[in-house]
C-alpha atoms as a PDB file:
ATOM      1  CA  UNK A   1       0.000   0.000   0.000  1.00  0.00           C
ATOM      2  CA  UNK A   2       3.318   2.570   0.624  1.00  0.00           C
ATOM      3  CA  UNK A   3       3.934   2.879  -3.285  1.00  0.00           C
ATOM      4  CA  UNK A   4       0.200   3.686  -3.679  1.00  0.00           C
ATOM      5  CA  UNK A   5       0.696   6.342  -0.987  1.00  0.00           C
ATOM      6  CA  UNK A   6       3.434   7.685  -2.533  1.00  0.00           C
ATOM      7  CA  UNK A   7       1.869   7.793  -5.937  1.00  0.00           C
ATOM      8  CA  UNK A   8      -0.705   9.965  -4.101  1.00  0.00           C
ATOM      9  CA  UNK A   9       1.106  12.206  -2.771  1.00  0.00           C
ATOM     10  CA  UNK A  10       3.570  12.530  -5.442  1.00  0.00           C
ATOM     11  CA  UNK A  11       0.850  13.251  -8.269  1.00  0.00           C
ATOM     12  CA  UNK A  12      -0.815  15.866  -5.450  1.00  0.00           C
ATOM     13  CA  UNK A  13       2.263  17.910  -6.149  1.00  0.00           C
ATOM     14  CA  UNK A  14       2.517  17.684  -9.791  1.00  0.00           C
ATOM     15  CA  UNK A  15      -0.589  17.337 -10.211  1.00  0.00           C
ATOM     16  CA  UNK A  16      -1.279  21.212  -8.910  1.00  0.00           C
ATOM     17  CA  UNK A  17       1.277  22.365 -11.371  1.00  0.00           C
ATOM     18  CA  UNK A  18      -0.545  24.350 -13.550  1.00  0.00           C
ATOM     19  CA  UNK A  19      -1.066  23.348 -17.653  1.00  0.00           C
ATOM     20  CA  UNK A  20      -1.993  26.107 -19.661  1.00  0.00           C
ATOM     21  CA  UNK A  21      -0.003  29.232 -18.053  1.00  0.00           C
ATOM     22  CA  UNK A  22       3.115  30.327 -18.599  1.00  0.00           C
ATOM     23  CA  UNK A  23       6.042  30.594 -15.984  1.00  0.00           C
ATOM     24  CA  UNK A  24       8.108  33.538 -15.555  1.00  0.00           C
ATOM     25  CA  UNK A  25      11.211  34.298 -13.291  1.00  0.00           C
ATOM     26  CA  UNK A  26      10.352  36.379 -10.158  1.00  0.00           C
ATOM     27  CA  UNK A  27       8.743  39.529 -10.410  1.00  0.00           C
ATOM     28  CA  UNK A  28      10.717  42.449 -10.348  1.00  0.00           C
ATOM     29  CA  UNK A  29       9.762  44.970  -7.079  1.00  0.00           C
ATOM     30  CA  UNK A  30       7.785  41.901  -6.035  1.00  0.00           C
ATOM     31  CA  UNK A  31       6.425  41.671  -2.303  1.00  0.00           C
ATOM     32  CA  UNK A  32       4.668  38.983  -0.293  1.00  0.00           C
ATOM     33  CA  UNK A  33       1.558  38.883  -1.172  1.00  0.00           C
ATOM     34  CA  UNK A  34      -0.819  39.711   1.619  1.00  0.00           C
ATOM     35  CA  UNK A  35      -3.153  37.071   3.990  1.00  0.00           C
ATOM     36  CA  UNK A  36      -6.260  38.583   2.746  1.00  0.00           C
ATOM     37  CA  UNK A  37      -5.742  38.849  -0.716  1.00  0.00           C
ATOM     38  CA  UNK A  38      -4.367  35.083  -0.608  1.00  0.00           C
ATOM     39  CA  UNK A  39      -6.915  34.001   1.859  1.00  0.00           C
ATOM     40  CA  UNK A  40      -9.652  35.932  -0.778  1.00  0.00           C
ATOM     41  CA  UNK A  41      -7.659  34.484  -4.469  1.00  0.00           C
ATOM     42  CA  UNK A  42      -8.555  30.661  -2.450  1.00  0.00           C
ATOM     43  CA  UNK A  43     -11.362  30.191  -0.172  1.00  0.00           C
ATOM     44  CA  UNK A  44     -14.620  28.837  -1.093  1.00  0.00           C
ATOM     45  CA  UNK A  45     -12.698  27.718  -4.548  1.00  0.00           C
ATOM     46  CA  UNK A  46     -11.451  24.106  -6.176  1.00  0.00           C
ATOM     47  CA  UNK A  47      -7.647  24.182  -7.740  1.00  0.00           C
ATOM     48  CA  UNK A  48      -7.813  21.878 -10.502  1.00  0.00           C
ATOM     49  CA  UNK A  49      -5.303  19.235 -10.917  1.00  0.00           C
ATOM     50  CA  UNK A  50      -4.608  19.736 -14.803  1.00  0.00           C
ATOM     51  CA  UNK A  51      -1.997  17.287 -15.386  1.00  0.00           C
ATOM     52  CA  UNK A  52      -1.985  13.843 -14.356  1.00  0.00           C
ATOM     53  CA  UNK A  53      -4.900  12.977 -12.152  1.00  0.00           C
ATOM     54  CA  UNK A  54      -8.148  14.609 -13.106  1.00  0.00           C
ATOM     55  CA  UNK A  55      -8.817  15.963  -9.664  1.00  0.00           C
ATOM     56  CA  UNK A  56      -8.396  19.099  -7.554  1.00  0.00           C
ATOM     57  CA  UNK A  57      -8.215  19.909  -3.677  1.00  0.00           C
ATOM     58  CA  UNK A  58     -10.587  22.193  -2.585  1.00  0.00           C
ATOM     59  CA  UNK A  59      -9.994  25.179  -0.185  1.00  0.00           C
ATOM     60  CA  UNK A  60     -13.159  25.646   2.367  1.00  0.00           C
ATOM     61  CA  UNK A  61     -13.697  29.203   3.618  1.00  0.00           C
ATOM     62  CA  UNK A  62     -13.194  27.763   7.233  1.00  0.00           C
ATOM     63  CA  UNK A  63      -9.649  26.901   6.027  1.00  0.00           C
ATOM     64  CA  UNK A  64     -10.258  22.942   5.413  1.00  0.00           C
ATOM     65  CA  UNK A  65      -9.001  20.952   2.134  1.00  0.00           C
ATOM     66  CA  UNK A  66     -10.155  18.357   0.911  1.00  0.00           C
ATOM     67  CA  UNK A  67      -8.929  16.402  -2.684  1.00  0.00           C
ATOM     68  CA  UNK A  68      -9.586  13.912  -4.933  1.00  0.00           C
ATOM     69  CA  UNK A  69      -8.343  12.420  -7.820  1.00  0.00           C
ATOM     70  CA  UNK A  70      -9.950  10.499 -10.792  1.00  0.00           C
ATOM     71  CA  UNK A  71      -7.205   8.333 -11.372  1.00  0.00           C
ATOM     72  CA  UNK A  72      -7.421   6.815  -7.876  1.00  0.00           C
ATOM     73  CA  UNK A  73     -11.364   7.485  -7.223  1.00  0.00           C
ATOM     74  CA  UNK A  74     -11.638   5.152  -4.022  1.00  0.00           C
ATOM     75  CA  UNK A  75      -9.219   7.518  -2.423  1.00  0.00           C
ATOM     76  CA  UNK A  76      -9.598  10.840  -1.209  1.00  0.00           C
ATOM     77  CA  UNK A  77      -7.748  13.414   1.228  1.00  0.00           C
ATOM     78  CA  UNK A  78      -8.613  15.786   4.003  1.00  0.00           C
ATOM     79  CA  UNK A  79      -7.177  18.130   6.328  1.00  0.00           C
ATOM     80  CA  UNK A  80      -5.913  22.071   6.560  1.00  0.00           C
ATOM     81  CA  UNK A  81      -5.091  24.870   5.197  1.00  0.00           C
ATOM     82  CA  UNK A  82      -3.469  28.504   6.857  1.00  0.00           C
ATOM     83  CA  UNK A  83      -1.726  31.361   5.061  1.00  0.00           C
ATOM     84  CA  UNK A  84       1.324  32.912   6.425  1.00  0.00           C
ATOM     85  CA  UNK A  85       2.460  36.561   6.918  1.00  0.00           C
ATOM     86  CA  UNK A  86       4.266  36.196   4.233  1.00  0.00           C
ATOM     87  CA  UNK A  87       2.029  34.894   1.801  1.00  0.00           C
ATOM     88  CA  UNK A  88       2.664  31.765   2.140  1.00  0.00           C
ATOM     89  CA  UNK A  89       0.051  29.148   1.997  1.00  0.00           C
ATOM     90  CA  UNK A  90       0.262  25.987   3.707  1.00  0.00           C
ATOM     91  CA  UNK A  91      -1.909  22.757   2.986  1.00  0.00           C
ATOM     92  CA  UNK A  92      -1.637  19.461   5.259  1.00  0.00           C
ATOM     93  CA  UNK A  93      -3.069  16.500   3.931  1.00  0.00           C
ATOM     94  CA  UNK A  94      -3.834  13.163   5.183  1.00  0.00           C
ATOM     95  CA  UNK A  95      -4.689  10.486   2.274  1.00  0.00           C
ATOM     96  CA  UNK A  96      -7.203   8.043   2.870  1.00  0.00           C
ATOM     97  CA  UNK A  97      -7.474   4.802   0.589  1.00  0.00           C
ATOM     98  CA  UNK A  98      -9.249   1.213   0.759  1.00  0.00           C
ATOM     99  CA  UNK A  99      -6.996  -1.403   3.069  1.00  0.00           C
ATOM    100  CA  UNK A 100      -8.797  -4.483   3.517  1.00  0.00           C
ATOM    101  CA  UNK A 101     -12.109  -3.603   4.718  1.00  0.00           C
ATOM    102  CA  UNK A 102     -11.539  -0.623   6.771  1.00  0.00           C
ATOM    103  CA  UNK A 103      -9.023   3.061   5.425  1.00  0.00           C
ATOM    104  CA  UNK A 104      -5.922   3.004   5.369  1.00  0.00           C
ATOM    105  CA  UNK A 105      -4.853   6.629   6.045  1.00  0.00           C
ATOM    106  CA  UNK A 106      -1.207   8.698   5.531  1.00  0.00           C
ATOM    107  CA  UNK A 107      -0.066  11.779   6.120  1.00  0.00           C
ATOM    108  CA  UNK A 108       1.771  14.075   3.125  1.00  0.00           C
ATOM    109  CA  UNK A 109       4.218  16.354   3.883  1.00  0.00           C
ATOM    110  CA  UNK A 110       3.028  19.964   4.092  1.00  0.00           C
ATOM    111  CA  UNK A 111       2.817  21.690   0.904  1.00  0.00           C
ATOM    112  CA  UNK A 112       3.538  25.379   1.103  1.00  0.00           C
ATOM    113  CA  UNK A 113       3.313  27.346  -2.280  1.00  0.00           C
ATOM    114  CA  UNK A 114       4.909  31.125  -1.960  1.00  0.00           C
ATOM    115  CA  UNK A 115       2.473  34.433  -3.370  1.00  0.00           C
ATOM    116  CA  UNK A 116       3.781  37.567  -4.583  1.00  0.00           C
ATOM    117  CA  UNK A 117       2.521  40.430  -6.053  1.00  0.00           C
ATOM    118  CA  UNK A 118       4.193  42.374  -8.630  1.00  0.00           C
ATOM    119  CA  UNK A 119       4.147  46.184  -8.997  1.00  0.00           C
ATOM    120  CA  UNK A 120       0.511  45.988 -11.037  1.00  0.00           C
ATOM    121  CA  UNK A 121      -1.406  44.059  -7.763  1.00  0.00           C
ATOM    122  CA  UNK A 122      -0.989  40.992 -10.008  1.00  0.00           C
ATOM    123  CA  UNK A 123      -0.625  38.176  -7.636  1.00  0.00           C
ATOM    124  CA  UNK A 124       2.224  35.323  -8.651  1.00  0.00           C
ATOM    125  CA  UNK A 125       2.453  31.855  -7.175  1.00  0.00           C
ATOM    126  CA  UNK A 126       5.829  29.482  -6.844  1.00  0.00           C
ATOM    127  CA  UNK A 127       6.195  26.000  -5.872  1.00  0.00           C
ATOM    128  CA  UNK A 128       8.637  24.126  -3.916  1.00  0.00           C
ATOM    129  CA  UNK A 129      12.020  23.892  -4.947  1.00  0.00           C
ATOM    130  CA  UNK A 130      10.648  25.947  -8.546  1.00  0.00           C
ATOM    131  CA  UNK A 131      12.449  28.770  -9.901  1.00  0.00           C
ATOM    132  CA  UNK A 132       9.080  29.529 -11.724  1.00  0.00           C
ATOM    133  CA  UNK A 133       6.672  31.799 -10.891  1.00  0.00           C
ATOM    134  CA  UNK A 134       3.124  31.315 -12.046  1.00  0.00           C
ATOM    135  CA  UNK A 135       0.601  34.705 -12.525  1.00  0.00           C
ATOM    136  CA  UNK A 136      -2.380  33.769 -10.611  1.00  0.00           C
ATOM    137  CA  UNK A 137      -5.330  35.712 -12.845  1.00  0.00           C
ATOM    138  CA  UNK A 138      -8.582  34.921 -14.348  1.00  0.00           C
ATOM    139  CA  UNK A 139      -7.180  34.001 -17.896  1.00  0.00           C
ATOM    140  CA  UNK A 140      -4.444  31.763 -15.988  1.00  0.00           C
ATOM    141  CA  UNK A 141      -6.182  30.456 -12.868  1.00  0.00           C
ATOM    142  CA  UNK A 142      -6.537  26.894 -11.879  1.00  0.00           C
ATOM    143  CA  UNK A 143      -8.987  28.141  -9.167  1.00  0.00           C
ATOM    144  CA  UNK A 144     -12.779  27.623  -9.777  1.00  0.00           C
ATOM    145  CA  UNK A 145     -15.360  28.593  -7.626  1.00  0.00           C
ATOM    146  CA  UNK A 146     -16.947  26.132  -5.371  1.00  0.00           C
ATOM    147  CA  UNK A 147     -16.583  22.576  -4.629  1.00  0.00           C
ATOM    148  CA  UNK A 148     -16.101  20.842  -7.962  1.00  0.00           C
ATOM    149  CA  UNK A 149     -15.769  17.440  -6.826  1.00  0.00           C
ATOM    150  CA  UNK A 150     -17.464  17.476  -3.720  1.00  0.00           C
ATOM    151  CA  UNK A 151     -19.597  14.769  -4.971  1.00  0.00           C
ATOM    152  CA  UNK A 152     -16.436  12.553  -5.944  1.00  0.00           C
ATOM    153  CA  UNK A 153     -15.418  13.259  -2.257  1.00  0.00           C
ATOM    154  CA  UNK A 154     -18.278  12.084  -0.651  1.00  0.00           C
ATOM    155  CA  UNK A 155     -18.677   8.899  -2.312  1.00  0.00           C
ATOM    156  CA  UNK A 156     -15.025   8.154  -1.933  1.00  0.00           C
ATOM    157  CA  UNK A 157     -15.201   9.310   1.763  1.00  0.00           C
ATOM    158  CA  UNK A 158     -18.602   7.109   2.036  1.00  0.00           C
ATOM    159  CA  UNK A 159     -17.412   3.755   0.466  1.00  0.00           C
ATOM    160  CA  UNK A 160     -14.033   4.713   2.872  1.00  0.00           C
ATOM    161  CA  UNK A 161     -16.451   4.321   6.077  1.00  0.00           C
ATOM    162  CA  UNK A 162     -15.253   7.795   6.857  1.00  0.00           C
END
């Protein structure tokens, strides 16, 4: 069940990559982006998991997360989210997948993805370990509103015994 884990949480990561936008180096005059506007770019939204899995984590308004991916349906994850001073925003994860006939469960290593915002108020994000920075606008965005596969999640989290 560990590779299966690991497949998880590895295609989590990649998976949140974004497809169709370009990346650019760093921003010149670029600051940290602020909580509220980072807080106000996520909450109450779904970011899509483009490449890879089909799925998305979802970012609750009272700063839960929960995700899902197509190519592994009977699985699904919950846990946290919180947004740094800095901009930073941190999600924590635990995967839960069929064992026998109860959930297996394991816990991903935080994710923490880095915001900016350049001279123009346009709001950059950064993965990590990437040199890249991604623009985080409407013609760009991963992010859609709501909770696109909340459905997904609850059948998943039912079938789970969660």
């Amino acid at each position: 069940m560990v590779p299966l884990v690991k497949t998880l949480l590895s295609l989590s990561l990649v998976a949140s990559l974004p497809a169709a936008a370009f990346a650019d180096p760093k921003p010149r005059n670029a600051r940290p982006a602020s909580v509220d506007k980072v807080i106000g770019t996520y909450a109450g939204k779904t970011d899509l998991w483009e490449q890879d899995c089909g799925g998305g984590i979802y970012f609750s308004p009272n700063n839960q997360v929960r995700a899902w991916c197509a190519e592994n349906s009977e699985n699904m994850a919950a846990g946290t989210w919180t947004v740094s001073a800095d901009g930073t925003l941190c999600q924590n994860l635990t995967w839960y997948y069929p064992q026998g006939n109860a959930a297996g469960s394991s816990a991903a290593e935080p994710l923490c993805i880095q915001h900016v915002v350049n001279g123009w108020g346009v709001m950059y994000r950064s993965w990590p370990g990437s040199t890249e920075w991604w623009p985080v606008t409407s013609a760009t965005s991963t992010l859609k509103r709501g909770y696109v596969f909340q459905s997904d999640v609850d059948t998943a989290k039912n079938k789970l015994g969660l």
